[in-house]
Structures are given as C-alpha cells and as structure tokens.
C-alpha atoms as a PDB file:
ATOM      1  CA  UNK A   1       4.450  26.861 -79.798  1.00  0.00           C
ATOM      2  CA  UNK A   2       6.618  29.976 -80.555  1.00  0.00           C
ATOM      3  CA  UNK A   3       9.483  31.936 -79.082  1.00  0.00           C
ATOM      4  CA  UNK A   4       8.818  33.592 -76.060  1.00  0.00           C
ATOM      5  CA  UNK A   5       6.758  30.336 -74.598  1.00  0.00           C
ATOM      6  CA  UNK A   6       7.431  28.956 -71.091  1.00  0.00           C
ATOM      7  CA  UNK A   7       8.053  25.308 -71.484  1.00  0.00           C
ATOM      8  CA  UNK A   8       8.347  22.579 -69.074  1.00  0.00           C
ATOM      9  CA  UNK A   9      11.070  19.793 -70.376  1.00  0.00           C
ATOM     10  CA  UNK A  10      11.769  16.047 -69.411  1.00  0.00           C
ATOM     11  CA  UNK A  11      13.619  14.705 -72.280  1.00  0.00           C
ATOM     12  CA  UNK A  12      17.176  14.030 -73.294  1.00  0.00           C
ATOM     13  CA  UNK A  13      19.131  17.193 -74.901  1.00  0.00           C
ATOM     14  CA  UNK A  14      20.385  15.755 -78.292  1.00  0.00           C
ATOM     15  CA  UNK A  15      22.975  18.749 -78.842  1.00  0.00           C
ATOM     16  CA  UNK A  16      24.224  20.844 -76.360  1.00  0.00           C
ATOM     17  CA  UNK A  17      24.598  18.130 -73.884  1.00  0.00           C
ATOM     18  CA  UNK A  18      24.272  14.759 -75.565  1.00  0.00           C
ATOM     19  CA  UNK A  19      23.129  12.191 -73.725  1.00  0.00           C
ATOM     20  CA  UNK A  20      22.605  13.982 -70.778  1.00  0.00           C
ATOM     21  CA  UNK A  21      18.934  14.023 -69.280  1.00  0.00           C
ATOM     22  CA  UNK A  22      17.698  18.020 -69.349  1.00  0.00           C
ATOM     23  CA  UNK A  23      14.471  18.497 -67.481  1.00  0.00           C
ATOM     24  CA  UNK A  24      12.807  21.788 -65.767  1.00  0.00           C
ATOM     25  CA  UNK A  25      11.467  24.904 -66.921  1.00  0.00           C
ATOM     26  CA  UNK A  26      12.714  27.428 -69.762  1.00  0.00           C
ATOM     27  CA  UNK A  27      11.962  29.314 -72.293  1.00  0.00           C
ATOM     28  CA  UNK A  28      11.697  28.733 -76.344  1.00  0.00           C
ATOM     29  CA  UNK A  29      13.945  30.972 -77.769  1.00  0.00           C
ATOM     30  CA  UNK A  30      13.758  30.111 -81.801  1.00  0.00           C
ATOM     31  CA  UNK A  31      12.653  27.275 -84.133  1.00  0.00           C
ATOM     32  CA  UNK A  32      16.064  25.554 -85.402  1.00  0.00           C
ATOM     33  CA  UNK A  33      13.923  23.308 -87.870  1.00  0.00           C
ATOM     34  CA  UNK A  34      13.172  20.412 -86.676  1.00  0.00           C
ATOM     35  CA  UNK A  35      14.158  21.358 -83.525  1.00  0.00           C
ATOM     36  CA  UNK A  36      12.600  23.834 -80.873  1.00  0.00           C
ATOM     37  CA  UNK A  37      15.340  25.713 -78.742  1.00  0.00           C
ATOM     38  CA  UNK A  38      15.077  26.199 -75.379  1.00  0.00           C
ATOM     39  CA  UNK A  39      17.156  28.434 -73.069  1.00  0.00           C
ATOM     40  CA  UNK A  40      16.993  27.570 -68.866  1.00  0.00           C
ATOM     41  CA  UNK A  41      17.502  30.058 -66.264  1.00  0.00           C
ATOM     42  CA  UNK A  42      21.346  29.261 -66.502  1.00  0.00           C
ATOM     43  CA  UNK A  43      21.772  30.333 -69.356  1.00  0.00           C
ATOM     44  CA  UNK A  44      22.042  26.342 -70.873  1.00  0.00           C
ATOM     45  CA  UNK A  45      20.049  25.343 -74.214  1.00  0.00           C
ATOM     46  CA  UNK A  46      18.860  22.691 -75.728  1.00  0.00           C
ATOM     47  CA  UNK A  47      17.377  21.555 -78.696  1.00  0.00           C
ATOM     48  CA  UNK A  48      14.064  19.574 -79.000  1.00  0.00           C
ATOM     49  CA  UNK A  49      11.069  17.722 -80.761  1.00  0.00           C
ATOM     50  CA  UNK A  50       7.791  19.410 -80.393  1.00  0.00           C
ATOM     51  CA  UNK A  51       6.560  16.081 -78.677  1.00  0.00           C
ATOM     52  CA  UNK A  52       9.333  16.601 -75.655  1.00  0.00           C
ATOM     53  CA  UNK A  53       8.149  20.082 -74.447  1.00  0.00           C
ATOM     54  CA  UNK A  54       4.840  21.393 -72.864  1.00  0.00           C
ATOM     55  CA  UNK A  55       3.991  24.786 -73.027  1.00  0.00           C
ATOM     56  CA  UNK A  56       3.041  26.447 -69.966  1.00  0.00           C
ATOM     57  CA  UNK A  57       0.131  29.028 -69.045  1.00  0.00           C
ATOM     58  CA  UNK A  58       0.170  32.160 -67.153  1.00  0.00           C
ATOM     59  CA  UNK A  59      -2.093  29.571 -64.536  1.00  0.00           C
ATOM     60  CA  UNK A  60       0.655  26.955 -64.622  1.00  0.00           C
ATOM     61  CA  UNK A  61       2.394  26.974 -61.425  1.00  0.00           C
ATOM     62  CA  UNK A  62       6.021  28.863 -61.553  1.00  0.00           C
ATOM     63  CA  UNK A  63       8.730  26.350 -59.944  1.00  0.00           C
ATOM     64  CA  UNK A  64       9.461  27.289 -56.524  1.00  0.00           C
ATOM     65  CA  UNK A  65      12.495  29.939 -56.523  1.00  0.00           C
ATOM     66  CA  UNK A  66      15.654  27.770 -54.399  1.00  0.00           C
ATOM     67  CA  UNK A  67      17.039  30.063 -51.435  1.00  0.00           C
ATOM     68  CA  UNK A  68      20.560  31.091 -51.495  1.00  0.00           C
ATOM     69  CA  UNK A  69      22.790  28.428 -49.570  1.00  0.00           C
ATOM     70  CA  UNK A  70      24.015  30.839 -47.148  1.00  0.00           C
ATOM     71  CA  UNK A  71      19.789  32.067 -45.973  1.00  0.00           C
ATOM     72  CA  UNK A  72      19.116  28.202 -45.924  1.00  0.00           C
ATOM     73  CA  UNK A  73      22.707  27.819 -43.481  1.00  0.00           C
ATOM     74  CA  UNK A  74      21.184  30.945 -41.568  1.00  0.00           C
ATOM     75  CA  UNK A  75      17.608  29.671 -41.175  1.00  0.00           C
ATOM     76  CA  UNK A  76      19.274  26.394 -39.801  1.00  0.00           C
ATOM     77  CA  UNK A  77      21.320  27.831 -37.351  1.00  0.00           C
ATOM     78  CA  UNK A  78      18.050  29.782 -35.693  1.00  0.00           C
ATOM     79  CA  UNK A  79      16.302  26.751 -35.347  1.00  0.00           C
ATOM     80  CA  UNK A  80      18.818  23.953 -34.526  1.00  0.00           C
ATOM     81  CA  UNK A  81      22.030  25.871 -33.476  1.00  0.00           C
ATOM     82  CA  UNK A  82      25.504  26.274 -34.387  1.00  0.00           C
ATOM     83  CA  UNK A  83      26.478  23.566 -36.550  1.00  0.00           C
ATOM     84  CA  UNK A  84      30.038  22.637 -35.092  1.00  0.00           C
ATOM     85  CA  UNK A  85      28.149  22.116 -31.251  1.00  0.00           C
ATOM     86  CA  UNK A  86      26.086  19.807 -33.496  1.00  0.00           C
ATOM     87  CA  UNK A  87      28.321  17.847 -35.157  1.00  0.00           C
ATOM     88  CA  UNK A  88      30.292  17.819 -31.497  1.00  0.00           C
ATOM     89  CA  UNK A  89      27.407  16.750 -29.653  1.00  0.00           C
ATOM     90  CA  UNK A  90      26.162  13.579 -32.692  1.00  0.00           C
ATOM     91  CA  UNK A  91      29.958  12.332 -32.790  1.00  0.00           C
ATOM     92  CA  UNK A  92      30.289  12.215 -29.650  1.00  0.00           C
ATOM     93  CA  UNK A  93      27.058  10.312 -29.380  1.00  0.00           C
ATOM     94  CA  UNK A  94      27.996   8.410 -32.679  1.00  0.00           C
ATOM     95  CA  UNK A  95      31.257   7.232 -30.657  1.00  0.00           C
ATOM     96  CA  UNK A  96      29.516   5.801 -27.826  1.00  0.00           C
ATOM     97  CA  UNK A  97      27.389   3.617 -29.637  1.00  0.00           C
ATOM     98  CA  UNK A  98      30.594   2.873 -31.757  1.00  0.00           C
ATOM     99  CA  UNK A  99      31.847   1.325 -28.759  1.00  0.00           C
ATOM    100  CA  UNK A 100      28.451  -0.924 -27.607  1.00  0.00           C
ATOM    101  CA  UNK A 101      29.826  -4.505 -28.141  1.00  0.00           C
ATOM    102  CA  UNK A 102      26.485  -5.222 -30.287  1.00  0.00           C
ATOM    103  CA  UNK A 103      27.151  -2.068 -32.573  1.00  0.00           C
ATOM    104  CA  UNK A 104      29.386  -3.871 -35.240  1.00  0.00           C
ATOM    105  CA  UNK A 105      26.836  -6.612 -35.417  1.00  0.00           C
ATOM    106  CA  UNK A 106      23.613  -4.343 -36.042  1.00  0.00           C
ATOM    107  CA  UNK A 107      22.286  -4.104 -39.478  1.00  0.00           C
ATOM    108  CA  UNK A 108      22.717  -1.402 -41.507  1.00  0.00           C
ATOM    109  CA  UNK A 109      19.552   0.007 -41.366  1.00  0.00           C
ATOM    110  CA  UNK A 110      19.341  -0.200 -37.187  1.00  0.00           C
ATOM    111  CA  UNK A 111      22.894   1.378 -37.335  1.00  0.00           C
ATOM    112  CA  UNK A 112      21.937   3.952 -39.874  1.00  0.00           C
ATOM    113  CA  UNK A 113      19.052   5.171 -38.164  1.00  0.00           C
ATOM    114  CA  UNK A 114      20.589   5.606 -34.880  1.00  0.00           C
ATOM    115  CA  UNK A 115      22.994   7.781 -36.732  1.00  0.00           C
ATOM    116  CA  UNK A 116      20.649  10.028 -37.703  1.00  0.00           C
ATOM    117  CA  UNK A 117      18.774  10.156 -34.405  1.00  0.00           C
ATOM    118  CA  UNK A 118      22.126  11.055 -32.947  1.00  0.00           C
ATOM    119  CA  UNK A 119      21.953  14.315 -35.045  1.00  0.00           C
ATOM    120  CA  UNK A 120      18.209  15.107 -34.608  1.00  0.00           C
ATOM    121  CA  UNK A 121      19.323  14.729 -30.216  1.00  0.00           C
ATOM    122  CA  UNK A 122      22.323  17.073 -30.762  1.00  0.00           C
ATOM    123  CA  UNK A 123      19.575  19.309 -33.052  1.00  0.00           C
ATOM    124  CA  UNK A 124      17.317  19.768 -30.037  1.00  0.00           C
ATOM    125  CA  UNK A 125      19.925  19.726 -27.423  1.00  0.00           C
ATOM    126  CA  UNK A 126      21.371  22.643 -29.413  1.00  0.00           C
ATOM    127  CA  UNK A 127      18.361  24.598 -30.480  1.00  0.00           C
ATOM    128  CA  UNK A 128      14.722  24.871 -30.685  1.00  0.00           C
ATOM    129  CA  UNK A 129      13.929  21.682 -28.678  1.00  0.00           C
ATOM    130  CA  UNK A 130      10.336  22.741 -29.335  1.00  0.00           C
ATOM    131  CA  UNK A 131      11.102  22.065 -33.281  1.00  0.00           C
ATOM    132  CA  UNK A 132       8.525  19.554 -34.387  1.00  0.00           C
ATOM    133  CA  UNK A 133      10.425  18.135 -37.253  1.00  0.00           C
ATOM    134  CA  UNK A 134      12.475  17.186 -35.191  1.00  0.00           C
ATOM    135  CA  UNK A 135      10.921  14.830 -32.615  1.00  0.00           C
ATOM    136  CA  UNK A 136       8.908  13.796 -35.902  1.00  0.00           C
ATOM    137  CA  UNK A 137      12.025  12.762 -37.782  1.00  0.00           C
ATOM    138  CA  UNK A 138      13.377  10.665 -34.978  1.00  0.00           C
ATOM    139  CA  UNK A 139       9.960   9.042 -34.640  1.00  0.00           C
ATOM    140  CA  UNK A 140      10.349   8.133 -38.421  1.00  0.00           C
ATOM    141  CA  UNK A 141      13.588   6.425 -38.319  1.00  0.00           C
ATOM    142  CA  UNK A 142      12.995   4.611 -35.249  1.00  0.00           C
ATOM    143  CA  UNK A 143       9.365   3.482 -37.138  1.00  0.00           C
ATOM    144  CA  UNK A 144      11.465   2.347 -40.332  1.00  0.00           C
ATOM    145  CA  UNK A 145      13.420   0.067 -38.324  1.00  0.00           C
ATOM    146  CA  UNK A 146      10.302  -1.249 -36.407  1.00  0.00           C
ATOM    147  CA  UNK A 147       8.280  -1.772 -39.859  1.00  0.00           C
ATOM    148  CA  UNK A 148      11.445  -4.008 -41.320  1.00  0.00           C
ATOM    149  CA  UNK A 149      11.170  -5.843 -37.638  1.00  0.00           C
ATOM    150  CA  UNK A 150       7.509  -6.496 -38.135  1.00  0.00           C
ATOM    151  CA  UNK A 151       7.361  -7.542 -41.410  1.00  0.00           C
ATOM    152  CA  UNK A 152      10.568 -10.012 -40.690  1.00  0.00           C
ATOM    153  CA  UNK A 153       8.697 -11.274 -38.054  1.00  0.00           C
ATOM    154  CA  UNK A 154       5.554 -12.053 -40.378  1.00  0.00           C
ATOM    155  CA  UNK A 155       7.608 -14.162 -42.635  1.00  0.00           C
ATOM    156  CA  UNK A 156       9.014 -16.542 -39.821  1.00  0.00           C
ATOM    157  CA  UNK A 157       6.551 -19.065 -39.522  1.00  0.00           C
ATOM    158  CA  UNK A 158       4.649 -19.479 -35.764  1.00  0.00           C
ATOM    159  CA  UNK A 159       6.050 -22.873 -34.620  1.00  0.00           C
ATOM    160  CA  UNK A 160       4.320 -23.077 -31.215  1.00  0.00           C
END
C-alpha cells in the first residue's frame, strides 16, 4: 500500500470520527505510522490499520456516481407526475380507508401496505400508467401480506 492507492474501507475511524463506523471508497493520502490515512470524496479522513483497508485495481469496479437530488426529483416527475397531484390523489385514498370501520383493527403490515399501494395508484393515475415498477411494486406489497397470511395459516393446526 502507498499514497495515491484507491482503497475500499469498512472499519471504525479511530481519530477523526471516533466511534463512528467509516466505510466506502477513498484514497491513501500518507502513512501516519501505524496508521494509513485515508481521504473520501468529501473531503473527510481517517486513520487506519493496514488490516482495515483493501486496495483497489484499475479492474475494481468504481462506486456508482449518486445523481444530484434535483435530476432524481426531475426523472420522477416524467415518469409518475407532479408530486403534489400525488400526494393529493394517495391522501385522499389514505382517508377513505381511514374511515373503513375494519381499518383501525388491521395489522400493521395489511395497513402499511395499503399505504403504499395508495401511492403506487396515485403514481399511475398521475403518470406513466405503463410504468412497470409500478404495477410490480403493488404486486409486492400485496404478496408480503399474502406470504404472512399463508404462513399464519400453516401454523394453525387442521382441526377438521
């Protein structure tokens, strides 16, 4: 290891930060016997044992750059619409099932995922109802209900 090397870290930072877990990708800036120091892409250090970095190759996969919040908010918008007609649209939903006389009597989970299937409706009432993900997610939380269900049902013992 020298300076200049692109490490990958998982460890706990024992002096800028103490305590605090420190993991991702930076690079080794100097040897501050016994410690290696490692600068991240904010501009943080931290100081470790040989044993708590890896050094990375050119062939080692760089992470993933994270978007700006503001293209992610844009990119949103395009496919599922403006985001007040959403929220609109899955509280108003929300406040109908709010008033079902069974609603404060659901479990968490059944109430949780209806919820969320509220916003994934308003999504595709609002945007691209062609968006996959979509139809997918509300599949998913209507399926994690159903599996919870299912496996209750298992445990109750068949007493024809």
């Amino acid at each position: 290891m020298k300076p200049g090397d692109r490490v990958s870290v998982c460890m706990i930072c024992i002096s800028s930060n103490p305590g605090q877990p420190t993991e991702g990708t930076g690079v080794v800036t100097r040897l501050d016997a016994p410690y290696w120091v490692v600068e991240f892409a904010d501009g943080q250090e931290g100081y470790y044992d040989t044993h708590e970095l890896a050094v990375l190759h050119d062939t080692d996969p760089a992470p993933a750059p994270v978007a700006p919040v503001a293209a992610t908010l844009e990119k949103r918008e395009k496919t599922y619409g403006n985001y007040s007609e959403i929220s609109r649209l899955s509280q108003g939903m929300q406040a109908v099932m709010h008033s079902g006389k069974n609603w404060a009597g659901l479990p968490k989970d059944m109430r949780e995922s209806l919820q969320l299937i509220s916003s994934k409706i308003a999504r595709i009432l609002n945007g691209d109802c062609e968006h996959i993900d979509s139809w997918h997610d509300i599949a998913g939380y209507a399926e994690l209900v159903e599996r919870r269900l299912v496996e209750a049902d298992r445990k109750v013992p068949d007493v024809r």
